[in-house]
PDB file of N, CA and C in Angstrom:
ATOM      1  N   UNK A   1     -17.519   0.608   5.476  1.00  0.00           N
ATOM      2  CA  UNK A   1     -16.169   0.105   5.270  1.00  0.00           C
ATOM      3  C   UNK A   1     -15.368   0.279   6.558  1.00  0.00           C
ATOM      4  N   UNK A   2     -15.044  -0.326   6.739  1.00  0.00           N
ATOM      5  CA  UNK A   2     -13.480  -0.712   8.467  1.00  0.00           C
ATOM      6  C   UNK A   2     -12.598  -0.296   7.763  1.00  0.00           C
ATOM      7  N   UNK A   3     -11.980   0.541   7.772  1.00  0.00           N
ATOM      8  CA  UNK A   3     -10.670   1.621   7.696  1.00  0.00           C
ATOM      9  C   UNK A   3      -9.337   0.653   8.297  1.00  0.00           C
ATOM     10  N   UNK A   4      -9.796   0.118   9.518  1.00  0.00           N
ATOM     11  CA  UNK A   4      -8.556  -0.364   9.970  1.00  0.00           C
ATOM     12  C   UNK A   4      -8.512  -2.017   9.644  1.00  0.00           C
ATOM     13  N   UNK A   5      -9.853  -2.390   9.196  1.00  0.00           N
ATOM     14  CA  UNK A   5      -9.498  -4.027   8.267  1.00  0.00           C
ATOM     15  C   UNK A   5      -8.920  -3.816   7.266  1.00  0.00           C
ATOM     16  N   UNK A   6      -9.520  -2.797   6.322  1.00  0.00           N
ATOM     17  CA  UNK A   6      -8.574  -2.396   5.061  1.00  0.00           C
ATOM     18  C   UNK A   6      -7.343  -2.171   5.081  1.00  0.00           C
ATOM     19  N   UNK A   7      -6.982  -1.144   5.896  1.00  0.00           N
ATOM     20  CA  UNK A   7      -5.529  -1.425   6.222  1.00  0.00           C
ATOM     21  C   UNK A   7      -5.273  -2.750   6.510  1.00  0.00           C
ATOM     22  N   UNK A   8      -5.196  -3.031   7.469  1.00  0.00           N
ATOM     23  CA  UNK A   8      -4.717  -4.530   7.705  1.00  0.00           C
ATOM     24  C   UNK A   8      -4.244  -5.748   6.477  1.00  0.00           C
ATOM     25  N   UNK A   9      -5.291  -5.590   5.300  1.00  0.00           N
ATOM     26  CA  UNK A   9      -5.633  -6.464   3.972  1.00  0.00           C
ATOM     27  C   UNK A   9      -4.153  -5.626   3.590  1.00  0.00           C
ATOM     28  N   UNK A  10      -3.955  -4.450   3.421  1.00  0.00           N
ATOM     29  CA  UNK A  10      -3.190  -3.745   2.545  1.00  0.00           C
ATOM     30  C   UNK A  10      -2.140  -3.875   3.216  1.00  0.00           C
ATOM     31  N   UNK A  11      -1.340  -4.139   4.501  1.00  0.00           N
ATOM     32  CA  UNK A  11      -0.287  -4.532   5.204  1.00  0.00           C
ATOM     33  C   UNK A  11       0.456  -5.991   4.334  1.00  0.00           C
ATOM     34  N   UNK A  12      -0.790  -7.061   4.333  1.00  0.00           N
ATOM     35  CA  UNK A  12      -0.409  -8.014   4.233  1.00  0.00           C
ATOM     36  C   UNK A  12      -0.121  -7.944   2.655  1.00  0.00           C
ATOM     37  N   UNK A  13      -0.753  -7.276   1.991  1.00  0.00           N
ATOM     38  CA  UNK A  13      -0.754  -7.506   0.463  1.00  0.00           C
ATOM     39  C   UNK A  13       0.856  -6.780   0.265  1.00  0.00           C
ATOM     40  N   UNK A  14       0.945  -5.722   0.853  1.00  0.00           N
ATOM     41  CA  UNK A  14       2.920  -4.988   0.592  1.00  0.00           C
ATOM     42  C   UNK A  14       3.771  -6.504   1.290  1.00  0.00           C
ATOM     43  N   UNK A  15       3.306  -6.839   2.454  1.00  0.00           N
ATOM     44  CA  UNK A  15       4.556  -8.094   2.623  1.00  0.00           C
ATOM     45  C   UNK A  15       4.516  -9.231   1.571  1.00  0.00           C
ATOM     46  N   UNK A  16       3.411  -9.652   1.049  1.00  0.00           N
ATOM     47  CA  UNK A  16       2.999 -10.664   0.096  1.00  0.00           C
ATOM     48  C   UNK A  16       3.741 -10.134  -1.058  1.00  0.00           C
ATOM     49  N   UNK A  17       3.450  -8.889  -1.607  1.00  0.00           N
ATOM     50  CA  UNK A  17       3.986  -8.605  -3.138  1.00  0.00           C
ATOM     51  C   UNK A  17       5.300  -7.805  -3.187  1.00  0.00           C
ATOM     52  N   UNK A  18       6.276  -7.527  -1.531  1.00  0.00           N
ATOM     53  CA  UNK A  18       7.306  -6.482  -2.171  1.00  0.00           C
ATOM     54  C   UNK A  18       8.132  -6.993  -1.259  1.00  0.00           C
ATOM     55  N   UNK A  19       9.330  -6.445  -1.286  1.00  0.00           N
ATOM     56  CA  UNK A  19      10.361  -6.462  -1.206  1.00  0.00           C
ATOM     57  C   UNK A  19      11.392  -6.109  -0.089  1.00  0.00           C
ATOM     58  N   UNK A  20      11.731  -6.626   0.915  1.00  0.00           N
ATOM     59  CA  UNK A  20      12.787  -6.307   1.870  1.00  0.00           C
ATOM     60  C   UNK A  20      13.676  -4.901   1.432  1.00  0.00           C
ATOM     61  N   UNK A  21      13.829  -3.758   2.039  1.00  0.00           N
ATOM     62  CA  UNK A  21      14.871  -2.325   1.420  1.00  0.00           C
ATOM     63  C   UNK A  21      15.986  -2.888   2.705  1.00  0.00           C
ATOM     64  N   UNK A  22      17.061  -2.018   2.145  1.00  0.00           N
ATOM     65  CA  UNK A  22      18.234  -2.351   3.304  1.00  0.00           C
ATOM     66  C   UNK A  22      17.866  -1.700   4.869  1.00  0.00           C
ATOM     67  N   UNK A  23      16.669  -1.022   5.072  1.00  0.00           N
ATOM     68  CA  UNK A  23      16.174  -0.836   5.982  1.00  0.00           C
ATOM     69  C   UNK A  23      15.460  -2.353   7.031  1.00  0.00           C
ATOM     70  N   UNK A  24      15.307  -3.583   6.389  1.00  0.00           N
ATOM     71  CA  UNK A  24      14.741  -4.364   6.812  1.00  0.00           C
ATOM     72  C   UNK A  24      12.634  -3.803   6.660  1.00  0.00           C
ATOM     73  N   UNK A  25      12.855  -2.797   5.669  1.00  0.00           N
ATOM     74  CA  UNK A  25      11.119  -2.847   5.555  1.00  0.00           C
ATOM     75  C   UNK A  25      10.512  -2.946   4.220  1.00  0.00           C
ATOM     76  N   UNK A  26       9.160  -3.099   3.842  1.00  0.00           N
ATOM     77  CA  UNK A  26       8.957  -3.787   2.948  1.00  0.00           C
ATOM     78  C   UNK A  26       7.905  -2.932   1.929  1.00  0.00           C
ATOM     79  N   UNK A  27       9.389  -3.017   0.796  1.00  0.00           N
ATOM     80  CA  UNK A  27       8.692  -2.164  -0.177  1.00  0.00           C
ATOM     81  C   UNK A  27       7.700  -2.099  -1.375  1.00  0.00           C
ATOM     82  N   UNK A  28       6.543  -1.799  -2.028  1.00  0.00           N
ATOM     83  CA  UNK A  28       6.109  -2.149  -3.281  1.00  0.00           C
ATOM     84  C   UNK A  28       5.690  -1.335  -4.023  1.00  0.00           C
ATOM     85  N   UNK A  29       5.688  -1.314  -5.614  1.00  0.00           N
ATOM     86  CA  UNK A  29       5.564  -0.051  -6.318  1.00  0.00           C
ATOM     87  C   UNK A  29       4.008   0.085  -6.376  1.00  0.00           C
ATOM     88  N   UNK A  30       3.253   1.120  -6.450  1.00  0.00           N
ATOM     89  CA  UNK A  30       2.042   0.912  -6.258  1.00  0.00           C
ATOM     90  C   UNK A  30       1.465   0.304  -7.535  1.00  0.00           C
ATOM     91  N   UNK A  31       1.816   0.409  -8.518  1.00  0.00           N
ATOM     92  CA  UNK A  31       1.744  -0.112  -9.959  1.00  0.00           C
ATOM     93  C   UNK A  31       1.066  -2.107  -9.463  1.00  0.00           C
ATOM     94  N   UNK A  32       2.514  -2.661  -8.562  1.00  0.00           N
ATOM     95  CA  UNK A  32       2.263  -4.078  -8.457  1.00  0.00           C
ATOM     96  C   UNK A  32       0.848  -4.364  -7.598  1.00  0.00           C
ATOM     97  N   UNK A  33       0.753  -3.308  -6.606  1.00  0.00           N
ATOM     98  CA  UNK A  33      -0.529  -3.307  -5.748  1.00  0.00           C
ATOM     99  C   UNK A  33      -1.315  -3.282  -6.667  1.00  0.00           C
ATOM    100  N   UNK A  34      -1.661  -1.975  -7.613  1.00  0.00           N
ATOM    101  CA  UNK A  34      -2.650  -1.604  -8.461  1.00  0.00           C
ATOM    102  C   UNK A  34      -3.466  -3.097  -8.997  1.00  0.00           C
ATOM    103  N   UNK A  35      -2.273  -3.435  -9.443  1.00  0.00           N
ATOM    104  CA  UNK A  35      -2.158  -4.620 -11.013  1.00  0.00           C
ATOM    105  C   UNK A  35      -2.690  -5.851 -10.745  1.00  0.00           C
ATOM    106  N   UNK A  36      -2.368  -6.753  -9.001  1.00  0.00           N
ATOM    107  CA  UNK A  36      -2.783  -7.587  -8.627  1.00  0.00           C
ATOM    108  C   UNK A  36      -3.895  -7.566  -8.141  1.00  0.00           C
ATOM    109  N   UNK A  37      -4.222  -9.282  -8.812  1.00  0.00           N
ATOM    110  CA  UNK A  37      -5.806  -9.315  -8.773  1.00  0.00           C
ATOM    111  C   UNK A  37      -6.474  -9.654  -7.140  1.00  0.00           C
ATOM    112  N   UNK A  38      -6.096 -10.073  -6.585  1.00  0.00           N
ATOM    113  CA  UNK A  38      -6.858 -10.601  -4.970  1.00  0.00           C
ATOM    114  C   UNK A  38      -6.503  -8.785  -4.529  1.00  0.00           C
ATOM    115  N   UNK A  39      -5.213  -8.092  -4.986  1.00  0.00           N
ATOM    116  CA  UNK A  39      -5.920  -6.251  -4.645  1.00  0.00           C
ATOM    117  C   UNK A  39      -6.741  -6.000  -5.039  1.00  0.00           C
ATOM    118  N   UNK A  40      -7.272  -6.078  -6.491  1.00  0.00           N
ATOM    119  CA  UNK A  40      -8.102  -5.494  -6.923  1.00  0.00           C
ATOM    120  C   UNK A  40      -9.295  -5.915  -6.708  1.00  0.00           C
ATOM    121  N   UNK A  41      -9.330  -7.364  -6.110  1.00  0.00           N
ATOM    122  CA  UNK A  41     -10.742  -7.652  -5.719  1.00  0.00           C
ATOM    123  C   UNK A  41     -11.172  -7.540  -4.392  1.00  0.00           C
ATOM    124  N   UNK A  42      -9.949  -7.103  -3.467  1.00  0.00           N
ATOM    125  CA  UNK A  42     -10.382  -6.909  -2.071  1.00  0.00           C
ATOM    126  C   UNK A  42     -10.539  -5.439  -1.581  1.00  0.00           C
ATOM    127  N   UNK A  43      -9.508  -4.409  -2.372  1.00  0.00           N
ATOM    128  CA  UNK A  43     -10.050  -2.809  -1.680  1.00  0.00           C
ATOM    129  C   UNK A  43     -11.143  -2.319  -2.420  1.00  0.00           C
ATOM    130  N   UNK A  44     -11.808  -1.654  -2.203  1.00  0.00           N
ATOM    131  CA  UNK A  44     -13.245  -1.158  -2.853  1.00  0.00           C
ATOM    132  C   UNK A  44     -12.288  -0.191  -3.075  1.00  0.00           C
ATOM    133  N   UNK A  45     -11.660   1.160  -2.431  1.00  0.00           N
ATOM    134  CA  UNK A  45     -11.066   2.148  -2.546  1.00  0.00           C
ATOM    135  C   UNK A  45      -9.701   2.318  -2.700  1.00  0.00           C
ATOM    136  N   UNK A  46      -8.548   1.479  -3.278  1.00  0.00           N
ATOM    137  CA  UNK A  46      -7.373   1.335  -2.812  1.00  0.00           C
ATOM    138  C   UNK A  46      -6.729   2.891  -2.832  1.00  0.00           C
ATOM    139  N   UNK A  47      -6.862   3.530  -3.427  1.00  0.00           N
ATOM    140  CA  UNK A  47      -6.419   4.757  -3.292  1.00  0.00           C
ATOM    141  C   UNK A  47      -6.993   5.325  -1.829  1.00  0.00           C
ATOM    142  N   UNK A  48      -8.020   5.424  -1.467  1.00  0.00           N
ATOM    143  CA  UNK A  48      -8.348   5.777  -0.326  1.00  0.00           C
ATOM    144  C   UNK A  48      -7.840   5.220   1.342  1.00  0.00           C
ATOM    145  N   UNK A  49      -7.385   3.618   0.580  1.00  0.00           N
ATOM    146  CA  UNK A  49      -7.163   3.070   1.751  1.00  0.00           C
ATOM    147  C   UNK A  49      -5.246   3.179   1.778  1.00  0.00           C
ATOM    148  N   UNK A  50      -4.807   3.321   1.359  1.00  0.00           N
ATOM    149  CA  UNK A  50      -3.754   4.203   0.888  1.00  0.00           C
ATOM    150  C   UNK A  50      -3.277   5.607   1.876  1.00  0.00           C
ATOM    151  N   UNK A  51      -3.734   6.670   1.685  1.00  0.00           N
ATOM    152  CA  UNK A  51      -4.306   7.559   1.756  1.00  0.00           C
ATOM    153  C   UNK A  51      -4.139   7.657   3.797  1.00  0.00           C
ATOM    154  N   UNK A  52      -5.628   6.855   4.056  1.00  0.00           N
ATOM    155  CA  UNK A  52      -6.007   6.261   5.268  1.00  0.00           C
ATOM    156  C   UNK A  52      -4.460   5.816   5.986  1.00  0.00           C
ATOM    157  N   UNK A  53      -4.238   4.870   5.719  1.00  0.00           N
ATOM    158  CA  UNK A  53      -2.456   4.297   5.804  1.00  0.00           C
ATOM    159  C   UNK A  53      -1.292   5.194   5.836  1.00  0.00           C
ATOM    160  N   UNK A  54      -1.705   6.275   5.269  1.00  0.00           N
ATOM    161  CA  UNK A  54      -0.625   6.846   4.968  1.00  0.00           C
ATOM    162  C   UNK A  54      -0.247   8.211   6.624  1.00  0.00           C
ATOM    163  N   UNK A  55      -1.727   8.693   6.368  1.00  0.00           N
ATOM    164  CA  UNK A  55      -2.233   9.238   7.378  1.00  0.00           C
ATOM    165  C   UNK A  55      -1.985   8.689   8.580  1.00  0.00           C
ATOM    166  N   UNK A  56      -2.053   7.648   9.259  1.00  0.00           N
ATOM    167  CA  UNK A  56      -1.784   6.782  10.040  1.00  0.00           C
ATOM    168  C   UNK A  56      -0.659   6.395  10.375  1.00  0.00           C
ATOM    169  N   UNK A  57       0.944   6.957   9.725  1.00  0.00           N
ATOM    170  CA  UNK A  57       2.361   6.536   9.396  1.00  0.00           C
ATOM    171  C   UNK A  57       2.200   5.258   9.308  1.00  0.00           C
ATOM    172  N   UNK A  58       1.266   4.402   8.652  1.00  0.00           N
ATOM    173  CA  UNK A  58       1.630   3.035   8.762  1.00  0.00           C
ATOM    174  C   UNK A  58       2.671   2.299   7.106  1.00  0.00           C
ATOM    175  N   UNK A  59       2.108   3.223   6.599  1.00  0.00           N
ATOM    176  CA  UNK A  59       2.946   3.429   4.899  1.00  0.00           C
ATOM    177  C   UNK A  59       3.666   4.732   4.670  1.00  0.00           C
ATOM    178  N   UNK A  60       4.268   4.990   3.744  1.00  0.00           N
ATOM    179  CA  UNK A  60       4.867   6.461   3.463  1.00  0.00           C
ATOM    180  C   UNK A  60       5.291   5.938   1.704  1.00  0.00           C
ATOM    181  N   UNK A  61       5.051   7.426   1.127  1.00  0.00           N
ATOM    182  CA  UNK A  61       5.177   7.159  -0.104  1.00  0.00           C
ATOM    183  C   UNK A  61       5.514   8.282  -0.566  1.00  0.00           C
ATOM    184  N   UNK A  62       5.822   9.017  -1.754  1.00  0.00           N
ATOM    185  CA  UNK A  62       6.281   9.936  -2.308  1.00  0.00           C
ATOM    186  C   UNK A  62       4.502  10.998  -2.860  1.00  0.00           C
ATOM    187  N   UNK A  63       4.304  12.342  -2.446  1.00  0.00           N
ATOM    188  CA  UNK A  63       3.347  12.242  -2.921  1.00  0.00           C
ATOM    189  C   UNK A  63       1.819  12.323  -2.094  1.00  0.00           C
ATOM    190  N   UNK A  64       0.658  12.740  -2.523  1.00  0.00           N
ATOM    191  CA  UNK A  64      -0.562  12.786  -1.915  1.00  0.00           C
ATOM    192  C   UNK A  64      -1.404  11.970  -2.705  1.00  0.00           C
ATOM    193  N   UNK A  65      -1.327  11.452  -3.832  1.00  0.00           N
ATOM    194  CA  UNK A  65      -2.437  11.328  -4.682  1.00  0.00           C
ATOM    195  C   UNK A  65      -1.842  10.179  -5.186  1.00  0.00           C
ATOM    196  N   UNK A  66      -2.035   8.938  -5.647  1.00  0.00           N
ATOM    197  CA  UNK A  66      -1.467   7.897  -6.424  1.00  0.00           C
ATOM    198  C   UNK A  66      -2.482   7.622  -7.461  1.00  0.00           C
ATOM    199  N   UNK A  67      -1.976   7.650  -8.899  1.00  0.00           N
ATOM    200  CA  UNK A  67      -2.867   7.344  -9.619  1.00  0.00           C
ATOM    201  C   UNK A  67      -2.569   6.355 -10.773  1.00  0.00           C
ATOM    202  N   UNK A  68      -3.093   5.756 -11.375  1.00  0.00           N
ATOM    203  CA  UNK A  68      -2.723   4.276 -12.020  1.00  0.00           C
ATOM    204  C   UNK A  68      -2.332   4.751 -13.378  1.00  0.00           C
ATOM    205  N   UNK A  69      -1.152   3.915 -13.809  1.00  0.00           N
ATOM    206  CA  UNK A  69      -0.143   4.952 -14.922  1.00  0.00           C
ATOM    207  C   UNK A  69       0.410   5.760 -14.815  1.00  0.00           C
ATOM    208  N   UNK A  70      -0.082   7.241 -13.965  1.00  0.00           N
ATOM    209  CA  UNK A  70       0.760   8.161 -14.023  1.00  0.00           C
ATOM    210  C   UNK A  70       2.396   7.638 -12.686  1.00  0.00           C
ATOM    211  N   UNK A  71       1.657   6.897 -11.703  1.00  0.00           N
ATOM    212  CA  UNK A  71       2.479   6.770 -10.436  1.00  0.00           C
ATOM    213  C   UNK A  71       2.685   5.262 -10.442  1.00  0.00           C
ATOM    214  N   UNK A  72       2.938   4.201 -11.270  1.00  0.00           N
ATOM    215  CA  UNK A  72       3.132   2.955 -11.398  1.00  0.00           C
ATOM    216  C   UNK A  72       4.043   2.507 -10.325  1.00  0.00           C
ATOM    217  N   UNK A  73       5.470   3.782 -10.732  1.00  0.00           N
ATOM    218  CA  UNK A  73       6.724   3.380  -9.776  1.00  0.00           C
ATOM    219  C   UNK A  73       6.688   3.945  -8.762  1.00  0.00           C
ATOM    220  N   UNK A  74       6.317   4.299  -8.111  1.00  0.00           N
ATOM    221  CA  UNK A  74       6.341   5.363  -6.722  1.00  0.00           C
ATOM    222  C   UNK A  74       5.986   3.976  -5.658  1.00  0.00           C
ATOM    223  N   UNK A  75       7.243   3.984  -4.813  1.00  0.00           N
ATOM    224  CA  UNK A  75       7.399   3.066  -3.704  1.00  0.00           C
ATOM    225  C   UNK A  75       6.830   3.187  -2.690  1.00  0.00           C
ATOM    226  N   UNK A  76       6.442   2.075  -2.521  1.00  0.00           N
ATOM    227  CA  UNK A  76       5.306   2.563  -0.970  1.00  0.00           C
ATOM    228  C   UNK A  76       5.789   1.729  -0.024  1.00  0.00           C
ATOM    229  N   UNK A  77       6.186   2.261   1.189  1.00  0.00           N
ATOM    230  CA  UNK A  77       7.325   1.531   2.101  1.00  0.00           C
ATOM    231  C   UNK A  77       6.197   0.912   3.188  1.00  0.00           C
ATOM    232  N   UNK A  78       6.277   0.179   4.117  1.00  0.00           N
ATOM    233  CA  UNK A  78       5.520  -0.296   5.294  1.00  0.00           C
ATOM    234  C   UNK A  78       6.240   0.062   6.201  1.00  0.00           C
ATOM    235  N   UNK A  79       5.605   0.952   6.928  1.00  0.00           N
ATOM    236  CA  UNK A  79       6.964   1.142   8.636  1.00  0.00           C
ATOM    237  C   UNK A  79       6.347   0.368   9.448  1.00  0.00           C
ATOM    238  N   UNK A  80       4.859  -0.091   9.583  1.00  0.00           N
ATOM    239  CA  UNK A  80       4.298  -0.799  10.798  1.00  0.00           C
ATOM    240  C   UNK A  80       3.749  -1.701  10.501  1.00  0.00           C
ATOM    241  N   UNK A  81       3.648  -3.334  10.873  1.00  0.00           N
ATOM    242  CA  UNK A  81       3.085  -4.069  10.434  1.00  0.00           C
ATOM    243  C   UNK A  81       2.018  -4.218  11.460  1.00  0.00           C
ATOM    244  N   UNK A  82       0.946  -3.345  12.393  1.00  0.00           N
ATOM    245  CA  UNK A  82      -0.094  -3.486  12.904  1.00  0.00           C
ATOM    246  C   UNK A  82      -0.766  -2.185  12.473  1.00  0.00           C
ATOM    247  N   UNK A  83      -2.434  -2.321  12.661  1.00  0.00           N
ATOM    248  CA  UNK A  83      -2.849  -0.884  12.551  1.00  0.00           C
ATOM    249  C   UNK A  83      -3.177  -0.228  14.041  1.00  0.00           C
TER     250      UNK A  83
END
């Protein structure tokens, strides 16, 4: 797995599915990531690649662990749109 293609997929999927903050950056609940299907058919690991991203300051989110249901709403911001 390419760590930094995955990211990349997961850049475009937060500008595709979320939302401008009054920061000018672009937010999505991980719930909408989770839920959509071209996500769910493109990360093998989305939690991991997450994670990876996060590590990287390329995302920031509330949290170490995101998990489906318990963390639906927990916002996941984009600060960088390259990896």
């Amino acid at each position: 797995m390419d760590v930094n293609k995955e990211i990349g997929h997961l850049i475009d999927a937060i500008q595709r599915l979320g939302t401008e903050n009054s920061d000018k950056q672009h937010e999505v609940t991980f719930g909408t990531l989770f839920n959509d299907d071209d996500c769910a058919n493109l990360f093998e690991a989305m939690v991991g690649t997450l994670r990876a991203a996060k590590r990287k300051k390329i995302i920031t989110y509330d949290g170490e662990l995101l998990l489906q249901g318990v963390h639906d709403n927990v916002k996941i911001t984009l600060l960088k749109t390259e990896v």
